[in-house]
Protein backbone atom coordinates (compact mmCIF):
# COMPACT_ATOMS: atom_id res chain seq x y z
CA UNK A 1 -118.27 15.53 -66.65
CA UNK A 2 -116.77 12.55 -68.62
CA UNK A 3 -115.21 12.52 -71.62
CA UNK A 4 -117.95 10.64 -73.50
CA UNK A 5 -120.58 13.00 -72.16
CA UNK A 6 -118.53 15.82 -73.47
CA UNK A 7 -117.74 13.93 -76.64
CA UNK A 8 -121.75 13.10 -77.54
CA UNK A 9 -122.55 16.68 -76.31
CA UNK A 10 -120.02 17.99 -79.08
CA UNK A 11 -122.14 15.48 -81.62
CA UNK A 12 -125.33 16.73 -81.21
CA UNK A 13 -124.04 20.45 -80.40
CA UNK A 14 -122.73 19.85 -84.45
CA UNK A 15 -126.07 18.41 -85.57
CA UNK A 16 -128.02 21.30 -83.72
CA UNK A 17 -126.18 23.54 -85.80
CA UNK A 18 -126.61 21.63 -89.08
CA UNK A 19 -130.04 21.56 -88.91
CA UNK A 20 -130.17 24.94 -88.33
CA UNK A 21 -128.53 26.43 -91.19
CA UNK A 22 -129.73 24.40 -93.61
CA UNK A 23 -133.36 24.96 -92.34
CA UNK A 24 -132.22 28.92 -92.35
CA UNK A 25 -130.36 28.12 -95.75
CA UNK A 26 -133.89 26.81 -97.38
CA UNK A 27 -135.88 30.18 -95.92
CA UNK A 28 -133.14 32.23 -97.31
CA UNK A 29 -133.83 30.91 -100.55
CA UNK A 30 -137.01 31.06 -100.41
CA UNK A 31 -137.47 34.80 -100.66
């Protein structure tokens, strides 16, 4: 595995999880 691969994995790893809780942020406040 290269270091770029690792590096761009790391990238969208972060934006997975970005999306995430702010799509779980706006359900939370929805109730």
């Amino acid at each position: 595995m290269s270091q770029a691969h690792q590096r761009s994995e790391a990238k969208w790893r972060a934006f997975v999880g970005h999306v995430t809780g702010s799509a779980i942020a706006q359900l939370w406040a929805l109730h």
